[in-house]
N, C-alpha and C. Protein backbone atom coordinates (compact mmCIF):
# COMPACT_ATOMS: atom_id res chain seq x y z
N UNK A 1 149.37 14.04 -164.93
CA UNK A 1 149.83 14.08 -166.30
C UNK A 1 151.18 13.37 -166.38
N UNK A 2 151.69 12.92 -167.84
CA UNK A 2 152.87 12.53 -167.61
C UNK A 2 153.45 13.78 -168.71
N UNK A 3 154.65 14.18 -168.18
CA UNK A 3 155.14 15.04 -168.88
C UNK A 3 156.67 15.08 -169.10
N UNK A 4 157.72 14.74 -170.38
CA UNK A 4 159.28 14.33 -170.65
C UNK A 4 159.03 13.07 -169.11
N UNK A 5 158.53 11.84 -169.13
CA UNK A 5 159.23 10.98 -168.18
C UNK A 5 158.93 11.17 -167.09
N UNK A 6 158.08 12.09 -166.82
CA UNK A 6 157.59 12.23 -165.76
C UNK A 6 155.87 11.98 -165.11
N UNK A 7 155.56 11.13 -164.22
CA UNK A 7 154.06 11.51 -163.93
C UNK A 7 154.36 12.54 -163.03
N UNK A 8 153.26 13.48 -162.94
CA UNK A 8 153.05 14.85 -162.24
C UNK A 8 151.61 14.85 -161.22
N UNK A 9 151.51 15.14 -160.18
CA UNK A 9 150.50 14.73 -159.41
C UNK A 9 149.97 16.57 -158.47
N UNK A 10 148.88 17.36 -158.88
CA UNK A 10 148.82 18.39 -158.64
C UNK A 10 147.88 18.37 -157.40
N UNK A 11 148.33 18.75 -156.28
CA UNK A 11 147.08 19.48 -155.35
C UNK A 11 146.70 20.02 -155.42
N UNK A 12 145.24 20.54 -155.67
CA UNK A 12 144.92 21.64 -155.86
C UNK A 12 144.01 22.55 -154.53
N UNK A 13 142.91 21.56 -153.51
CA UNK A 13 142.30 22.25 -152.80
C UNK A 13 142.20 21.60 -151.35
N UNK A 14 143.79 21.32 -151.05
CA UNK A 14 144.16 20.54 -150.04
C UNK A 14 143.48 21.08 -148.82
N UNK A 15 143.15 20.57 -147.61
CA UNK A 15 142.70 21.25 -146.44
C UNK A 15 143.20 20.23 -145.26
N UNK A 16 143.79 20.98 -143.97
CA UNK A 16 144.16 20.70 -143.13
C UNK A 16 144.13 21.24 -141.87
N UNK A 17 143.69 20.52 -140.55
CA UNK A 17 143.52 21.44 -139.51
C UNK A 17 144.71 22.04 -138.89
N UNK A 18 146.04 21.79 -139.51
CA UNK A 18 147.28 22.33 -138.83
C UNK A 18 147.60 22.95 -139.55
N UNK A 19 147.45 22.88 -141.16
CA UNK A 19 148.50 23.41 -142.08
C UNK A 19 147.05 24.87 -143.02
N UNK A 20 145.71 24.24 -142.22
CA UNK A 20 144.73 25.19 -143.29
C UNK A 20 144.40 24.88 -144.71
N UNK A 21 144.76 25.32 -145.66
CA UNK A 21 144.19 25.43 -146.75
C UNK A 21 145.73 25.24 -147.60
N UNK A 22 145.71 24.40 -148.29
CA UNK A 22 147.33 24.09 -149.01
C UNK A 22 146.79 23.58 -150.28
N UNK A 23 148.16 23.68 -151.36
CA UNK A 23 147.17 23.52 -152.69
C UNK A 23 147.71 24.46 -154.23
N UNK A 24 147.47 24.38 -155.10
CA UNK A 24 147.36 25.38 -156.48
C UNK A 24 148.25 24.69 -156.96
N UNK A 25 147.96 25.53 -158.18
CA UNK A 25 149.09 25.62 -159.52
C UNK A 25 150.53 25.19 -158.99
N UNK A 26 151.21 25.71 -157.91
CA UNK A 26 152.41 25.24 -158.03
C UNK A 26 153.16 24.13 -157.06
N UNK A 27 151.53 23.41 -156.23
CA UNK A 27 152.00 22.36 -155.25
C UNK A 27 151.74 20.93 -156.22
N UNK A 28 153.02 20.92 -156.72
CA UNK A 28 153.17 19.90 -157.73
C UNK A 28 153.84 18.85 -157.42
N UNK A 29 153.71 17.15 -157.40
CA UNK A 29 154.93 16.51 -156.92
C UNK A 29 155.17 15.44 -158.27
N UNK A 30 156.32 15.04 -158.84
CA UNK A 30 156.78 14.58 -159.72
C UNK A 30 157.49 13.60 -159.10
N UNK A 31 157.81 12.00 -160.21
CA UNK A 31 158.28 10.99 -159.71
C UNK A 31 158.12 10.10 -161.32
N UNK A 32 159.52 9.67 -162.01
CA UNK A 32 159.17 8.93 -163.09
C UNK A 32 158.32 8.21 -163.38
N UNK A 33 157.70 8.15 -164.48
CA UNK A 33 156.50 7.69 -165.30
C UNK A 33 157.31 6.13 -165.43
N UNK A 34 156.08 4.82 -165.16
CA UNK A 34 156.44 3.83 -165.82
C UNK A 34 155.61 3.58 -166.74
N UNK A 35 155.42 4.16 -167.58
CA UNK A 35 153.85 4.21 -167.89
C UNK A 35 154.03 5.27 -169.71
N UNK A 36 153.78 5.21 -170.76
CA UNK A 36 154.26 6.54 -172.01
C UNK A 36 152.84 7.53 -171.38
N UNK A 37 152.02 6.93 -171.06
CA UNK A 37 150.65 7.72 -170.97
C UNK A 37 149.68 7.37 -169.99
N UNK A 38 148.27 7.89 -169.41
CA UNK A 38 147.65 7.42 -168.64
C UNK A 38 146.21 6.94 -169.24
N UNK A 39 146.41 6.29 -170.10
CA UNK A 39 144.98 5.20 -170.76
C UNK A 39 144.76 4.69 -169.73
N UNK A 40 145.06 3.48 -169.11
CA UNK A 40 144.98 2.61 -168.31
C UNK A 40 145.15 3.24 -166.69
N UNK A 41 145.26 4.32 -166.49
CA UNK A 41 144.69 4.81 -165.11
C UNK A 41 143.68 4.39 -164.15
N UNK A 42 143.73 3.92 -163.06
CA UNK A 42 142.75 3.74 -162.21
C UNK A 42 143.21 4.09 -160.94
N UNK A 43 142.11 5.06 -160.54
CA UNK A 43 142.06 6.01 -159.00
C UNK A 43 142.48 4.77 -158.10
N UNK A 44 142.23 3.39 -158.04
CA UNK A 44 142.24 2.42 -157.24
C UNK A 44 143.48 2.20 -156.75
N UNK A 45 144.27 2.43 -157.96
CA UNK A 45 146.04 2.09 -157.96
C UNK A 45 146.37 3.32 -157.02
N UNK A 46 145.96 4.54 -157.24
CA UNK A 46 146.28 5.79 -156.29
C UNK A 46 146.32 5.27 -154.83
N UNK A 47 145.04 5.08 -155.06
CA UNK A 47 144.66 4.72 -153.33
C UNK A 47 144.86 4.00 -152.92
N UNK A 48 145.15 2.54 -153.17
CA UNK A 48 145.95 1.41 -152.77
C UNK A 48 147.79 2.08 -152.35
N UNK A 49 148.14 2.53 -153.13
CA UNK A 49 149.50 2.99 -153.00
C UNK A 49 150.29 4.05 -152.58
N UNK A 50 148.73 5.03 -152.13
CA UNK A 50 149.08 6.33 -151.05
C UNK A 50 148.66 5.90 -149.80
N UNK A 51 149.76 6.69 -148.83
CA UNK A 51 149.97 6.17 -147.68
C UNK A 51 149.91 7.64 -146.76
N UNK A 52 149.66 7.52 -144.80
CA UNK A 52 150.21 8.69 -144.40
C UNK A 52 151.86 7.69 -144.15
N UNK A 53 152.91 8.47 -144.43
CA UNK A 53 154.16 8.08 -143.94
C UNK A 53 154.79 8.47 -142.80
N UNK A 54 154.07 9.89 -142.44
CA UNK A 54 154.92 10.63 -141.41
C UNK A 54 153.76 10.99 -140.49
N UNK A 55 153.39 10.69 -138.95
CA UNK A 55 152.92 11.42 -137.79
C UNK A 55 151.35 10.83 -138.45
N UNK A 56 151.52 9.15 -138.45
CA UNK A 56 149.86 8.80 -138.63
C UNK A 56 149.06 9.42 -137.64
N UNK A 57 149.46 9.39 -136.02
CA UNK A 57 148.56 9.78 -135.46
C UNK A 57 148.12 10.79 -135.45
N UNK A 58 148.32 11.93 -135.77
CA UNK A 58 147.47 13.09 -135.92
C UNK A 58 147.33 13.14 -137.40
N UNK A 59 147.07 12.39 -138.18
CA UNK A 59 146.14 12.39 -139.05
C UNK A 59 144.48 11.74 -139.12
N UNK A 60 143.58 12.47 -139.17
CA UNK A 60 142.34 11.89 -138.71
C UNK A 60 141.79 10.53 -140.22
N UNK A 61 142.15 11.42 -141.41
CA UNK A 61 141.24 10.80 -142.61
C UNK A 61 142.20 11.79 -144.06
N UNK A 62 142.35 10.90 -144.26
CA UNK A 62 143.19 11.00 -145.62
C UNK A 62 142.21 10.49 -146.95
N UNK A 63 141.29 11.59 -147.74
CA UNK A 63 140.54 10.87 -148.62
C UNK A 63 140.94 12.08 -150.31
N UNK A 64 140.63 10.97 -151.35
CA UNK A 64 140.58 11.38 -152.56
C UNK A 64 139.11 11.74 -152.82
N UNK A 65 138.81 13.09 -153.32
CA UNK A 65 137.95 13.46 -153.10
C UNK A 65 137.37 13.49 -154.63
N UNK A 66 138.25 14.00 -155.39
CA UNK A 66 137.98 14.55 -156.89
C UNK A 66 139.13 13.98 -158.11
N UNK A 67 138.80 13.39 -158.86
CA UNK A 67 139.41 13.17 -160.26
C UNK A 67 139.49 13.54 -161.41
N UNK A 68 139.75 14.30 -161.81
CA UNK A 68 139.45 15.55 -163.54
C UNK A 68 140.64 14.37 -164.40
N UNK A 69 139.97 14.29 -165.33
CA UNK A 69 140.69 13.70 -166.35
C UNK A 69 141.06 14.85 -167.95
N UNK A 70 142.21 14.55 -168.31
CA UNK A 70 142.12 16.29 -168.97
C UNK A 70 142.99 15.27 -170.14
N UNK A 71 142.87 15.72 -171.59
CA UNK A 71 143.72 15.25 -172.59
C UNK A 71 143.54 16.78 -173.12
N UNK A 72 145.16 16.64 -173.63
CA UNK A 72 145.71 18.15 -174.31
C UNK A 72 144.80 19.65 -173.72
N UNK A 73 145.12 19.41 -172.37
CA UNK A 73 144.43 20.32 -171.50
C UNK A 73 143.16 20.69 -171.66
N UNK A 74 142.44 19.99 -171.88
CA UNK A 74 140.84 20.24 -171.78
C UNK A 74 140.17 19.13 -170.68
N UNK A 75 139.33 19.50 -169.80
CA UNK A 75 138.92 18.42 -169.13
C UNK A 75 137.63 17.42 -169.82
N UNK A 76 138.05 16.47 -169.93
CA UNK A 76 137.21 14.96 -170.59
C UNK A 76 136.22 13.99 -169.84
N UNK A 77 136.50 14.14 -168.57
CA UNK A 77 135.59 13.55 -167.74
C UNK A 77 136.10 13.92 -166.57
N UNK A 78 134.70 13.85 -165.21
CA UNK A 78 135.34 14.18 -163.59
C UNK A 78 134.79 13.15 -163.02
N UNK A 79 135.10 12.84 -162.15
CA UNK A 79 134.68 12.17 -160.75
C UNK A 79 134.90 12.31 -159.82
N UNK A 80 133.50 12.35 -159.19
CA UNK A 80 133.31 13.31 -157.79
C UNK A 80 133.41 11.74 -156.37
N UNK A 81 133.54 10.64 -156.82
CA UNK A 81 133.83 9.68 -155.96
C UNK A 81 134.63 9.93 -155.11
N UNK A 82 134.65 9.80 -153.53
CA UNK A 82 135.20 10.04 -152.63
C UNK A 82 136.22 8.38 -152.22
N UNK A 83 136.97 8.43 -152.19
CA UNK A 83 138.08 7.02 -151.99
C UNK A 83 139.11 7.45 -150.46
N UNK A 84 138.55 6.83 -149.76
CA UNK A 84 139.75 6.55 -148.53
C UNK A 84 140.32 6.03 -149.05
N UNK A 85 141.46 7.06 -148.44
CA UNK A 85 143.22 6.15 -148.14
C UNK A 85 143.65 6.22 -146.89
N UNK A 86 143.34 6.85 -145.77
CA UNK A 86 143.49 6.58 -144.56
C UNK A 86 142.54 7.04 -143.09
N UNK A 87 142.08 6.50 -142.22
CA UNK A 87 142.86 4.50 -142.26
C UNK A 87 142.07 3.77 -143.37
N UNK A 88 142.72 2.91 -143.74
CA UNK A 88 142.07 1.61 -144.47
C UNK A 88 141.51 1.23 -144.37
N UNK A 89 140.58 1.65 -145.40
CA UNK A 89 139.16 0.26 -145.34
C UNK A 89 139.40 -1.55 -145.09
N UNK A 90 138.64 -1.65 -144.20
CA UNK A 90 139.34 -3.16 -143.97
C UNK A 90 138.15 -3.81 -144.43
């Protein structure tokens, strides 16, 4: 969502073999909006531009699993497309 200037990016049903099960309502990460709104959204731009940054090697597979698209909090469309982001599709 973008919300006052902000895009907002929610985890919700994260899973990890070190960390378990991470995720909800309040694992939220924020970072200014260049953007007034998300019309022009595409999962592609996500995944092109998420990275692992820290301790690639013990990361096995970094994938986008699920997309809910929501206007004035109702959900409008999902997608269940699965998108690697790590390693890279070459």
């Amino acid at each position: 969502s973008i919300e006052n200037g902000k895009f907002k990016v929610r985890v919700r049903y994260g899973t990890s073999s070190t960390w378990g099960n991470f995720g909800g309502e309040s694992f939220v990460v924020d970072c200014p909006a260049r953007m007034p709104n998300l019309a022009t959204y595409s999962p592609t731009v996500s995944t092109t531009k998420s990275r692992v940054a820290f301790a690639a090697h013990r990361v096995e597979h970094f994938v986008m699993k699920r997309i809910r698209y929501y206007q004035n909090g109702d959900l409008v469309q999902f997608d269940p497309t699965d998108r690697q982001v790590y390693p890279p599709q070459e």
